[in-house]
PDB file of N, CA and C in Angstrom:
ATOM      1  N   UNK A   1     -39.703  27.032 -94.846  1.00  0.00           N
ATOM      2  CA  UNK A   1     -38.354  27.495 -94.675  1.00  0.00           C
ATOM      3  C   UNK A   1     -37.480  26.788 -95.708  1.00  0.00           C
ATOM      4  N   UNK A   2     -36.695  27.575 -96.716  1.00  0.00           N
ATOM      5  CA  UNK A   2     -35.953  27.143 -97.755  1.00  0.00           C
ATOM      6  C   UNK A   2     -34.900  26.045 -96.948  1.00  0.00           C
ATOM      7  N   UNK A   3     -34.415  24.707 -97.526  1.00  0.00           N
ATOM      8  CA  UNK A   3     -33.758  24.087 -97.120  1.00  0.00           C
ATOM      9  C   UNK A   3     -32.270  24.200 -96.756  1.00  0.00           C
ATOM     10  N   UNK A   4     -31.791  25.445 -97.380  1.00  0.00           N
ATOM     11  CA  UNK A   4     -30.402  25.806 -97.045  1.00  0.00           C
ATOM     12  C   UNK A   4     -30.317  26.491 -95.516  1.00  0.00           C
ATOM     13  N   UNK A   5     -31.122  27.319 -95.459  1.00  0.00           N
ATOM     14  CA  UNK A   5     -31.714  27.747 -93.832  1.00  0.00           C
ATOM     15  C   UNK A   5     -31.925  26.536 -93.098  1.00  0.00           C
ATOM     16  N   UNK A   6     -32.725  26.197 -93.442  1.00  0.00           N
ATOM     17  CA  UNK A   6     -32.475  24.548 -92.415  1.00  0.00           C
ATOM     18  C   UNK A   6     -31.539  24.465 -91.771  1.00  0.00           C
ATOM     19  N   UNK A   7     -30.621  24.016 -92.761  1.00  0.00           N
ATOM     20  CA  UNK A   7     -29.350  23.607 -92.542  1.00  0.00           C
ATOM     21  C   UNK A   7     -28.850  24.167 -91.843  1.00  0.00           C
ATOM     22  N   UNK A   8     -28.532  25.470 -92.397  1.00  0.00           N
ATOM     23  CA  UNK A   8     -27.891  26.011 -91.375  1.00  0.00           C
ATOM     24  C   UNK A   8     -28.083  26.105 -90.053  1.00  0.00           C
ATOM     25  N   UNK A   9     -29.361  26.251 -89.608  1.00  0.00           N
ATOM     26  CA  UNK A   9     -29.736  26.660 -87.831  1.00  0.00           C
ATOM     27  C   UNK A   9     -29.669  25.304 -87.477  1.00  0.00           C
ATOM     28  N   UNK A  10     -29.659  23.864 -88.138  1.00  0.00           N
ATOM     29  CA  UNK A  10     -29.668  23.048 -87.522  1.00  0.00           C
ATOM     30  C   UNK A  10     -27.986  22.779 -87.336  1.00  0.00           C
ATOM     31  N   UNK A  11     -27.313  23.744 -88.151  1.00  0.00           N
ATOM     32  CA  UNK A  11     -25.788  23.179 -87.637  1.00  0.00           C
ATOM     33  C   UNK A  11     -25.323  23.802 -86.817  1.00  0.00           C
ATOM     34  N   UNK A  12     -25.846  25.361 -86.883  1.00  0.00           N
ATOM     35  CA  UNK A  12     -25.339  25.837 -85.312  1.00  0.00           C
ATOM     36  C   UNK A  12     -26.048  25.809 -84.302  1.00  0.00           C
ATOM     37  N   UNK A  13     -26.993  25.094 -84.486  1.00  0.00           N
ATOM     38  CA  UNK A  13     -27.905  24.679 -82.709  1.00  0.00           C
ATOM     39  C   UNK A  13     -26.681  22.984 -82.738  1.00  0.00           C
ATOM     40  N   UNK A  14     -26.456  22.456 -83.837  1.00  0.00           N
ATOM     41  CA  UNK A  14     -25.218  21.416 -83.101  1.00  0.00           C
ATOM     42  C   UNK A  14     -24.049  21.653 -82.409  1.00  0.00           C
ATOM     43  N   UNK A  15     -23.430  22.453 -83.142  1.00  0.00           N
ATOM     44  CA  UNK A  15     -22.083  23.199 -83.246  1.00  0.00           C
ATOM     45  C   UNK A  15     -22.220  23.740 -81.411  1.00  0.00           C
ATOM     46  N   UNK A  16     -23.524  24.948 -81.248  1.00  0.00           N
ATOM     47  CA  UNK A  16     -23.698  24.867 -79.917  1.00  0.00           C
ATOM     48  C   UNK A  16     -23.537  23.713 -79.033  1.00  0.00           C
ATOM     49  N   UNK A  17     -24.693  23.000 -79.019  1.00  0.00           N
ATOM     50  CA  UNK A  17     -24.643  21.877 -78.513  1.00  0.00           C
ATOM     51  C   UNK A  17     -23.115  21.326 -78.247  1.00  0.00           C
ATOM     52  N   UNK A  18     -22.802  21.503 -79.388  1.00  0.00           N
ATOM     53  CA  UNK A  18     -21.321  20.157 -78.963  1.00  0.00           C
ATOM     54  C   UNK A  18     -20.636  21.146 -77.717  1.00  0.00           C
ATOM     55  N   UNK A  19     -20.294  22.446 -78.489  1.00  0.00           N
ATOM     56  CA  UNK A  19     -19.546  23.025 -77.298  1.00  0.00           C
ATOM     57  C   UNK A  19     -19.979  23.407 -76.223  1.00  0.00           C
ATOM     58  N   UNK A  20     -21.251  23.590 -75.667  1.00  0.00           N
ATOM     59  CA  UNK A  20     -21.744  22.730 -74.035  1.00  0.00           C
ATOM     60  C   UNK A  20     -21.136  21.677 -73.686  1.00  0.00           C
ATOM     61  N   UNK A  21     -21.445  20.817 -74.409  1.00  0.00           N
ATOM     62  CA  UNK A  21     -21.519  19.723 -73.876  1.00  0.00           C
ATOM     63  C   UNK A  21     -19.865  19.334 -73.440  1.00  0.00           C
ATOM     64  N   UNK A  22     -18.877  19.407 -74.115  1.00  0.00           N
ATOM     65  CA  UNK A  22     -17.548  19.703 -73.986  1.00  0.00           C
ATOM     66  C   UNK A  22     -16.680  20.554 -73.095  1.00  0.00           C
ATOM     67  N   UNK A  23     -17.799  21.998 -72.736  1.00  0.00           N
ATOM     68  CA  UNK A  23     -17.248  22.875 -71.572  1.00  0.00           C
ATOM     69  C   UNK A  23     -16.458  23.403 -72.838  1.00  0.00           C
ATOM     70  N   UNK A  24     -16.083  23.942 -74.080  1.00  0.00           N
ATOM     71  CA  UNK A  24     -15.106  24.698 -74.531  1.00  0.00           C
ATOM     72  C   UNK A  24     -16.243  25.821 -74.828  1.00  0.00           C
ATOM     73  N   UNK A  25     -17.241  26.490 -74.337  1.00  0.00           N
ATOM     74  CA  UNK A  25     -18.121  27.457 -74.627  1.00  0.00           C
ATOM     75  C   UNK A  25     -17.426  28.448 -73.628  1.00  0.00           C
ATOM     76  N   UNK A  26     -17.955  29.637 -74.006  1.00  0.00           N
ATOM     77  CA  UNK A  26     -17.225  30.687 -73.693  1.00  0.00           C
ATOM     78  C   UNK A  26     -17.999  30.774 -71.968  1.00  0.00           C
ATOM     79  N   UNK A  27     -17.279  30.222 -71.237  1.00  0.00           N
ATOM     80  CA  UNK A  27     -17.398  29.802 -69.424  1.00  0.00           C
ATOM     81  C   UNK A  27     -17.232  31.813 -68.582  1.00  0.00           C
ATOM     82  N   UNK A  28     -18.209  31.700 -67.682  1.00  0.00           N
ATOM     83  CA  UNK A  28     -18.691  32.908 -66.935  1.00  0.00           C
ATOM     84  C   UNK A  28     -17.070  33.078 -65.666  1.00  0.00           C
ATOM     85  N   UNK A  29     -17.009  34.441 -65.988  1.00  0.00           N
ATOM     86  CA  UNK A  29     -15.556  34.253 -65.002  1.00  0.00           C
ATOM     87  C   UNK A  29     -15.642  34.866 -63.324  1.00  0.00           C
ATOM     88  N   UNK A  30     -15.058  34.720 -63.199  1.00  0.00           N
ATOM     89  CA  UNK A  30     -15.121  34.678 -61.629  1.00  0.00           C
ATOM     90  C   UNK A  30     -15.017  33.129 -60.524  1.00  0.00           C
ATOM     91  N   UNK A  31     -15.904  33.471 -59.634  1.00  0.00           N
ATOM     92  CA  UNK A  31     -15.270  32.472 -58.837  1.00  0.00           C
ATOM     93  C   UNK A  31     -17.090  32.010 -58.674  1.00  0.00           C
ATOM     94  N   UNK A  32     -16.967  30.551 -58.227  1.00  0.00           N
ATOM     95  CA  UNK A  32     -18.317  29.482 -58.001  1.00  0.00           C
ATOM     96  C   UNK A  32     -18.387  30.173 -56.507  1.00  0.00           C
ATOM     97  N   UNK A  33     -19.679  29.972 -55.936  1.00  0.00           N
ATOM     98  CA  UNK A  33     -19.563  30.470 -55.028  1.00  0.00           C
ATOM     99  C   UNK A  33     -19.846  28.902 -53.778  1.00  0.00           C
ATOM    100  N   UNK A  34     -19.246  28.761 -52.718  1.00  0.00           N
ATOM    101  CA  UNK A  34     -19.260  27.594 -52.005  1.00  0.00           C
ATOM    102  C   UNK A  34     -17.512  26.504 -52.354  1.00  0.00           C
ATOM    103  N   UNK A  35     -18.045  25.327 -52.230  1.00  0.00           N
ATOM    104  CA  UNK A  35     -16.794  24.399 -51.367  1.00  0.00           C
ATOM    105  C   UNK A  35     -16.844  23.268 -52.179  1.00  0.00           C
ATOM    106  N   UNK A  36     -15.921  22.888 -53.123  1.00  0.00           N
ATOM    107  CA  UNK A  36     -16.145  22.030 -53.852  1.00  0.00           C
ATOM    108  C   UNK A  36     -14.557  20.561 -52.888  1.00  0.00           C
ATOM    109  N   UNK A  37     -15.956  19.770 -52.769  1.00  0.00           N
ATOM    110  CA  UNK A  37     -14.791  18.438 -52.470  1.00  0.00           C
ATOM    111  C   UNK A  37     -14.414  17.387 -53.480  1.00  0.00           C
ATOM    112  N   UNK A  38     -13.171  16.718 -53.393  1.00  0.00           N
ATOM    113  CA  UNK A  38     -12.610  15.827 -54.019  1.00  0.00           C
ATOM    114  C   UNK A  38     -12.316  14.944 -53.078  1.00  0.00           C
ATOM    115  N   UNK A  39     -12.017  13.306 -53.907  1.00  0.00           N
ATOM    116  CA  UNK A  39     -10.949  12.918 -52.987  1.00  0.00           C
ATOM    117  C   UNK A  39      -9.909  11.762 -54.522  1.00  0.00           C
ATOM    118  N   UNK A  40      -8.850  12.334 -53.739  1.00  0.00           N
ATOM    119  CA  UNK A  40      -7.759  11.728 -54.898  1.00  0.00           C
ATOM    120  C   UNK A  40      -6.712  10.452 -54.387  1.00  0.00           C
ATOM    121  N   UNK A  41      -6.444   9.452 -55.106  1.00  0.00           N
ATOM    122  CA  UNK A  41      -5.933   8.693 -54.680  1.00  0.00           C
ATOM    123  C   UNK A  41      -4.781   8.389 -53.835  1.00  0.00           C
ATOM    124  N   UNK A  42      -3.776  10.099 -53.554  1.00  0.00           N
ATOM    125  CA  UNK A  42      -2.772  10.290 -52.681  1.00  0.00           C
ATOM    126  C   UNK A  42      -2.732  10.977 -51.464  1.00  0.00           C
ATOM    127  N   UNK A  43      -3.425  11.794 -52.171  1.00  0.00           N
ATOM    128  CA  UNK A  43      -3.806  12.950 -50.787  1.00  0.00           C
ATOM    129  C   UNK A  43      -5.109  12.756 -49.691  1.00  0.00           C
ATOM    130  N   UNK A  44      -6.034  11.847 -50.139  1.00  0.00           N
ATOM    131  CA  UNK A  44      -7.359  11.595 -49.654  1.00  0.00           C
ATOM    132  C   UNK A  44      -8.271  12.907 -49.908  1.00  0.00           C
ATOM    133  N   UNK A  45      -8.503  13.702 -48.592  1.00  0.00           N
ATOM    134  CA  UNK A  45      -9.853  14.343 -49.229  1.00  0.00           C
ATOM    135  C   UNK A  45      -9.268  15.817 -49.335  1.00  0.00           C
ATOM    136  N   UNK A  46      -9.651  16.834 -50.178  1.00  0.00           N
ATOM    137  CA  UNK A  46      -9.498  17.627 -50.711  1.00  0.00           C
ATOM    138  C   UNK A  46     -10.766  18.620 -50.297  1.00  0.00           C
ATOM    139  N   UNK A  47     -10.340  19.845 -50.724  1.00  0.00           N
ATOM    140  CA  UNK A  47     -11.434  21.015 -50.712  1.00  0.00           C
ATOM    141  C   UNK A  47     -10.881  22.218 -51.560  1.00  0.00           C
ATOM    142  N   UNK A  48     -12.046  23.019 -52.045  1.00  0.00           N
ATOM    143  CA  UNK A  48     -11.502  24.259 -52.729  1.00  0.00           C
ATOM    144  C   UNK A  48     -12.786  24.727 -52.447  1.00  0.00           C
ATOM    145  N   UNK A  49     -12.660  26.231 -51.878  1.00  0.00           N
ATOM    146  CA  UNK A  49     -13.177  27.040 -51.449  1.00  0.00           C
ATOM    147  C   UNK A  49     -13.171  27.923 -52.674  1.00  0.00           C
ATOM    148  N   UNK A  50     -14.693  28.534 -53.101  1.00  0.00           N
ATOM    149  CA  UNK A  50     -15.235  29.491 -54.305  1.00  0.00           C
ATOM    150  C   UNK A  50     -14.257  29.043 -55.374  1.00  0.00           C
ATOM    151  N   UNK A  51     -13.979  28.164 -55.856  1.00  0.00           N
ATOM    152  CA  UNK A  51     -13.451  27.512 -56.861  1.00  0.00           C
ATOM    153  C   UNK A  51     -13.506  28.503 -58.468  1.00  0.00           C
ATOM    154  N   UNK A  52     -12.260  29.019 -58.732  1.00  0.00           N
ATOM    155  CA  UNK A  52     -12.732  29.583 -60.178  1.00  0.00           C
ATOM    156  C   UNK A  52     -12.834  29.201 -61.442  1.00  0.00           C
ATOM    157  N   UNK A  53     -13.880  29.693 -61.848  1.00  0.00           N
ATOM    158  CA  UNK A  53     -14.402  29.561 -62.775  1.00  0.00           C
ATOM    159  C   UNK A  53     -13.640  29.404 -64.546  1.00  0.00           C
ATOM    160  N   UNK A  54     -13.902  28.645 -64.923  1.00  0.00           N
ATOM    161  CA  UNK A  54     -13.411  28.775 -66.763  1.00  0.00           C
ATOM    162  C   UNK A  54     -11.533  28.146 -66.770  1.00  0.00           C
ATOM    163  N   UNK A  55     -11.215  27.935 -65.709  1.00  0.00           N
ATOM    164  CA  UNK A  55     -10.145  27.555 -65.282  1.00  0.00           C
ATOM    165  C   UNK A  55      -9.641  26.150 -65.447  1.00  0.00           C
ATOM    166  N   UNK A  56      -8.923  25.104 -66.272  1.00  0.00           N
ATOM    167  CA  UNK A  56      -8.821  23.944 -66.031  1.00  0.00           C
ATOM    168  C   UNK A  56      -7.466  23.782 -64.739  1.00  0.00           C
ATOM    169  N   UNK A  57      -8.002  22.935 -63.827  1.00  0.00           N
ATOM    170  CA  UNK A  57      -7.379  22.689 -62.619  1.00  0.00           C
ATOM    171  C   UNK A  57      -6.898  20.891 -62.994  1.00  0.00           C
ATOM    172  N   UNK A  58      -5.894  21.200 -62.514  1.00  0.00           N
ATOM    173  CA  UNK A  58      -5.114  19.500 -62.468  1.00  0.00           C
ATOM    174  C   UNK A  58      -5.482  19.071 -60.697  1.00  0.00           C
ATOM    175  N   UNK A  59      -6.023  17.506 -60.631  1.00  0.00           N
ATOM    176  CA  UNK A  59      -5.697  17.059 -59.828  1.00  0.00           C
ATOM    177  C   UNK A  59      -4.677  16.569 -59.229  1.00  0.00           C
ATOM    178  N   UNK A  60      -3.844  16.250 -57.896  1.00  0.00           N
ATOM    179  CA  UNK A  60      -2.630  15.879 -57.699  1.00  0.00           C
ATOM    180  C   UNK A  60      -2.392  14.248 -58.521  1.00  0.00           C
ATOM    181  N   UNK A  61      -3.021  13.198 -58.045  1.00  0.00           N
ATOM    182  CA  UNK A  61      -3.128  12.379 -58.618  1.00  0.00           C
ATOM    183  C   UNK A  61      -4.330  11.779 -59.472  1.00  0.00           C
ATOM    184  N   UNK A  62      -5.419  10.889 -59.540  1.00  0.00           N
ATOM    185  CA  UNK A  62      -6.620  10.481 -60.159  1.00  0.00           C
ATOM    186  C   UNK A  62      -7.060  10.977 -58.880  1.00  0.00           C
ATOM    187  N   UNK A  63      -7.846  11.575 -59.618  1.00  0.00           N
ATOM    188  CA  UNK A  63      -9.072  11.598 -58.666  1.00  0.00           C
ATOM    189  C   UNK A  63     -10.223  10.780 -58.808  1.00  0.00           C
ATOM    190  N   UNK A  64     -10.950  10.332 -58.092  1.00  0.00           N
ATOM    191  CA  UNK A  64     -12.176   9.518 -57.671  1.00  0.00           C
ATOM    192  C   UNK A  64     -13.406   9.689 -57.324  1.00  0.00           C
ATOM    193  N   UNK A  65     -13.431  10.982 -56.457  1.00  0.00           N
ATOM    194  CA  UNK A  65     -14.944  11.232 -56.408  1.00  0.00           C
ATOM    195  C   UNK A  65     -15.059  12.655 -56.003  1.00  0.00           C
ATOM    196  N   UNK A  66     -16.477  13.438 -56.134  1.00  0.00           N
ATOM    197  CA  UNK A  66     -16.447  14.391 -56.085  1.00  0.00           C
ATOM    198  C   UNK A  66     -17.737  14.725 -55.200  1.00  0.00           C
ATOM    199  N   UNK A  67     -17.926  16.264 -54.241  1.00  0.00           N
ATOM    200  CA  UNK A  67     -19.320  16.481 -53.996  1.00  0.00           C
ATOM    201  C   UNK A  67     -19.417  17.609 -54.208  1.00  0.00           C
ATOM    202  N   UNK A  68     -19.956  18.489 -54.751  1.00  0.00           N
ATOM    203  CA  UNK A  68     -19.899  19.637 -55.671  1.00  0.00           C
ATOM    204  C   UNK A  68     -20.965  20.180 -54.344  1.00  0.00           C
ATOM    205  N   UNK A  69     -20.750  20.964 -53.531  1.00  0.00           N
ATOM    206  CA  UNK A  69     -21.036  22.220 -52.634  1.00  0.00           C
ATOM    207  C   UNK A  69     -21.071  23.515 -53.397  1.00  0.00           C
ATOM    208  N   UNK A  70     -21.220  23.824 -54.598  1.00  0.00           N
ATOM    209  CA  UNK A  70     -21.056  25.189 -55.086  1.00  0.00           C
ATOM    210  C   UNK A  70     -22.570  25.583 -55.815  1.00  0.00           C
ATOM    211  N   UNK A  71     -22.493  26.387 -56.428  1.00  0.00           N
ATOM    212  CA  UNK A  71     -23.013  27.242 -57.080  1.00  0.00           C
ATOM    213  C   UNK A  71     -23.065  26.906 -58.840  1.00  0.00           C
ATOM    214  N   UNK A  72     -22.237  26.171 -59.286  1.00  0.00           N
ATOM    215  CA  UNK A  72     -22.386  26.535 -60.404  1.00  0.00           C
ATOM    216  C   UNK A  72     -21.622  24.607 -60.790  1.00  0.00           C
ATOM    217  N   UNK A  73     -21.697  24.605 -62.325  1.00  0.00           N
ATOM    218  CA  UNK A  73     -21.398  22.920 -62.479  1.00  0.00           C
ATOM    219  C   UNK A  73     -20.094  23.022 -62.814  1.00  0.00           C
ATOM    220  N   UNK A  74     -19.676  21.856 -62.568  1.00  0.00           N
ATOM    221  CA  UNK A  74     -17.927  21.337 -63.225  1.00  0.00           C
ATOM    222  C   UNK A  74     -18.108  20.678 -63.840  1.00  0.00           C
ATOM    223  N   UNK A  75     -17.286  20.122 -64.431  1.00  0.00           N
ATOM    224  CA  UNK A  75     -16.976  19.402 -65.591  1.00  0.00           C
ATOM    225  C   UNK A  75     -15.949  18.422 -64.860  1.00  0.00           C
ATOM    226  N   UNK A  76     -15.875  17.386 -64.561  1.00  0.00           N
ATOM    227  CA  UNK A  76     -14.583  16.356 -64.846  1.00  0.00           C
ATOM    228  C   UNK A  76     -14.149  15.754 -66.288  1.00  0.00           C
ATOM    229  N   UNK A  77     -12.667  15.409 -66.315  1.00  0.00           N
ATOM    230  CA  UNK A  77     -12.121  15.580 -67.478  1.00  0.00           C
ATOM    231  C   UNK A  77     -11.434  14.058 -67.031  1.00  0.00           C
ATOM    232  N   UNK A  78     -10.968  13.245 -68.236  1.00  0.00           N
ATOM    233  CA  UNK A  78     -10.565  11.796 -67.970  1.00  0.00           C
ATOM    234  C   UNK A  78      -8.791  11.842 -68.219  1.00  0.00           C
ATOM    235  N   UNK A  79      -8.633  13.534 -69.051  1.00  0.00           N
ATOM    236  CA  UNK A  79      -7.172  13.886 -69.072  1.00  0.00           C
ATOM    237  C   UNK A  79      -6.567  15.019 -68.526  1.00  0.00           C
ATOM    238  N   UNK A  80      -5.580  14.987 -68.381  1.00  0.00           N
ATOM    239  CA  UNK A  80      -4.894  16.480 -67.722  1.00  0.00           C
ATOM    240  C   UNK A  80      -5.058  17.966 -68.487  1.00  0.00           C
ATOM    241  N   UNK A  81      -5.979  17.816 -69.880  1.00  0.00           N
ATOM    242  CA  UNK A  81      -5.917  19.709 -70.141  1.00  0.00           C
ATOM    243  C   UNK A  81      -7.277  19.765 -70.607  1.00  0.00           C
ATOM    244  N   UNK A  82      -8.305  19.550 -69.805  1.00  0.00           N
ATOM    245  CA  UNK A  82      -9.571  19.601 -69.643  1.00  0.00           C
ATOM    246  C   UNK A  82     -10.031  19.190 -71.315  1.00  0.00           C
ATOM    247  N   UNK A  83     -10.062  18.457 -71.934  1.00  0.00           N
ATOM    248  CA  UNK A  83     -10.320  18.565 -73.298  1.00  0.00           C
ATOM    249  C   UNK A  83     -10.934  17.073 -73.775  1.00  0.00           C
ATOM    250  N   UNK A  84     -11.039  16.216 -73.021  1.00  0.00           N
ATOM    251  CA  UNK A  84     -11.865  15.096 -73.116  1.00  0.00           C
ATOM    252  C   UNK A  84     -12.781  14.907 -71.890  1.00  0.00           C
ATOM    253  N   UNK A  85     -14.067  14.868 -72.291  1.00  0.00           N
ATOM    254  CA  UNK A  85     -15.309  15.183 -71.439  1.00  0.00           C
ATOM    255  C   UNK A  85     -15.275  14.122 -70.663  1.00  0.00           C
ATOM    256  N   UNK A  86     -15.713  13.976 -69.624  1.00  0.00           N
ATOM    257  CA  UNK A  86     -15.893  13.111 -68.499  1.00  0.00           C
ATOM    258  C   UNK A  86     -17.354  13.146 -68.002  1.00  0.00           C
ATOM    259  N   UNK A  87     -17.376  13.922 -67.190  1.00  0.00           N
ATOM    260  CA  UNK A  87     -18.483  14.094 -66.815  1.00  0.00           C
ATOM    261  C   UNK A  87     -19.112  15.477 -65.710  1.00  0.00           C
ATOM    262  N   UNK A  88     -20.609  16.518 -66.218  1.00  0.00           N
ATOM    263  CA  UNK A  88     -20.650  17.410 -65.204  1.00  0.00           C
ATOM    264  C   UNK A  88     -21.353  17.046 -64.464  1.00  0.00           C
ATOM    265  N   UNK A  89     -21.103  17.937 -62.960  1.00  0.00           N
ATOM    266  CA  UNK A  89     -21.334  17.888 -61.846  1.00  0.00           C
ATOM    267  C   UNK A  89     -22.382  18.507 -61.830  1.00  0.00           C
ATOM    268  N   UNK A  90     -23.625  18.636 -61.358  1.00  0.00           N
ATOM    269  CA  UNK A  90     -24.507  19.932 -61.160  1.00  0.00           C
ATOM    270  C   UNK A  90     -23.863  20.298 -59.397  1.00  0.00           C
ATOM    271  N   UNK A  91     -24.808  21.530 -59.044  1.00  0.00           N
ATOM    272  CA  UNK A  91     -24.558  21.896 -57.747  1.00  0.00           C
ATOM    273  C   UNK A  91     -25.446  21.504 -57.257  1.00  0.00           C
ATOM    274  N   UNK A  92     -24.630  21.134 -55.864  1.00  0.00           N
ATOM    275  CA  UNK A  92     -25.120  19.890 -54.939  1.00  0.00           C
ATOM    276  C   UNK A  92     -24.825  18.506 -55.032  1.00  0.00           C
ATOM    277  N   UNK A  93     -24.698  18.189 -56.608  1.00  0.00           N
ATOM    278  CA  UNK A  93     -24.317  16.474 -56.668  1.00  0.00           C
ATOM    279  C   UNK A  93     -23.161  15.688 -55.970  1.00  0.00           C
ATOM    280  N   UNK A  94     -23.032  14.606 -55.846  1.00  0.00           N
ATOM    281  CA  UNK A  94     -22.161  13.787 -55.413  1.00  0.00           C
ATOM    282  C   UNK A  94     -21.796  12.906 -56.603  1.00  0.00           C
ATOM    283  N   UNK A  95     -20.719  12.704 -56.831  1.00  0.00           N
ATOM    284  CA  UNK A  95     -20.593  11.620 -57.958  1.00  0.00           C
ATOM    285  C   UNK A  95     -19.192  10.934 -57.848  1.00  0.00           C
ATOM    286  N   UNK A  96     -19.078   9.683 -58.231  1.00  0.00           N
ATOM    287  CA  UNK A  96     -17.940   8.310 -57.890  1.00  0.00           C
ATOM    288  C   UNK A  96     -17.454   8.488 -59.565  1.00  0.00           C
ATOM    289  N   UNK A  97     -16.079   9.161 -59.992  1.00  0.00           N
ATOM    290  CA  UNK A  97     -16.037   8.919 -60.876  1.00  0.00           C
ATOM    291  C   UNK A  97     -13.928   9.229 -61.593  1.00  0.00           C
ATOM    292  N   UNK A  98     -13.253   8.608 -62.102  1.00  0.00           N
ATOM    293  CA  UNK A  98     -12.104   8.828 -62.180  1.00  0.00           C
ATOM    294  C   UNK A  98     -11.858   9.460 -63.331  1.00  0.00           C
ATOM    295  N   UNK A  99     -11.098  10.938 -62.758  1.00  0.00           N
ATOM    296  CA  UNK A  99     -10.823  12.374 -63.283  1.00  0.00           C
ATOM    297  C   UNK A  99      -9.444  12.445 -62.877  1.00  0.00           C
ATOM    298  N   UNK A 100      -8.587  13.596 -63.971  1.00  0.00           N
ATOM    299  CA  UNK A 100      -7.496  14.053 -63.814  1.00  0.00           C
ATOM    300  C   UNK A 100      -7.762  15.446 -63.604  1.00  0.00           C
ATOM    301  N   UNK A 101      -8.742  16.024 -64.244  1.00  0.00           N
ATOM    302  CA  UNK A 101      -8.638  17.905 -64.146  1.00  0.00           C
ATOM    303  C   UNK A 101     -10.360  17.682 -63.804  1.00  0.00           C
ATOM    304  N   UNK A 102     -10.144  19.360 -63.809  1.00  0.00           N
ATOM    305  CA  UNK A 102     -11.548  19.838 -63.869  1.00  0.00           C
ATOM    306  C   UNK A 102     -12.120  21.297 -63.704  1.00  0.00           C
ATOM    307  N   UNK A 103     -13.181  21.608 -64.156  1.00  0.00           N
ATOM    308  CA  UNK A 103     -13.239  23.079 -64.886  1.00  0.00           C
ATOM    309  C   UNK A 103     -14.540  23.287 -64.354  1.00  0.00           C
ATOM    310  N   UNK A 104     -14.708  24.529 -63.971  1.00  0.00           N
ATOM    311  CA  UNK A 104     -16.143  24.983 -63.303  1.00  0.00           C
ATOM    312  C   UNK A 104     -16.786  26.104 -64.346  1.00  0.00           C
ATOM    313  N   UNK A 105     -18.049  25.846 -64.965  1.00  0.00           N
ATOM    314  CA  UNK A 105     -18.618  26.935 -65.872  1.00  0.00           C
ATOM    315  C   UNK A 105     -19.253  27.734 -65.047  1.00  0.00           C
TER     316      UNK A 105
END
């Protein structure tokens, strides 16, 4: 394989990559299906029922931990417009972790 080809598929298998990994990939719309919990440092515990999808959601205050009851993964975000990665959730996980937003693919 000529080396300019290389290149190239190896920059858009990155280019992919990055935008997974970031959540700015083009996210499935509709709604997660199930009950996603939070709990935030003012309100205590939280819930969102079929949570939608591709959506960045603000928490009221930091949030702290999460147990992902759904269908599909989130993303926690460490700022308010989903755009610095934090960390995803798969479905089913539980995770201890301080978030301002968060976005369901």
């Amino acid at each position: 394989m000529p080396v300019i080809r290389r290149t190239a598929l190896a920059l858009a298998a990155g280019t992919a990559a990055t935008l997974l990994a970031t959540g700015q990939a083009m996210a499935t719309t509709g709604h997660a299906n199930g009950t996603f919990y939070y709990t935030d440092l003012v309100g205590g515990s939280q819930q969102v029922s079929n949570p939608e999808r591709g959506t960045c959601k603000l928490v009221s205050t930091l949030g702290t931990s999460v147990d992902n009851q759904t269908d599909a993964t989130v993303v926690l975000y460490t700022d308010t417009s989903c755009a610095v990665l934090a960390n995803p959730v798969s479905p089913g996980s539980t995770v201890t972790f301080l978030f301002k937003s968060y976005r369901f693919l």
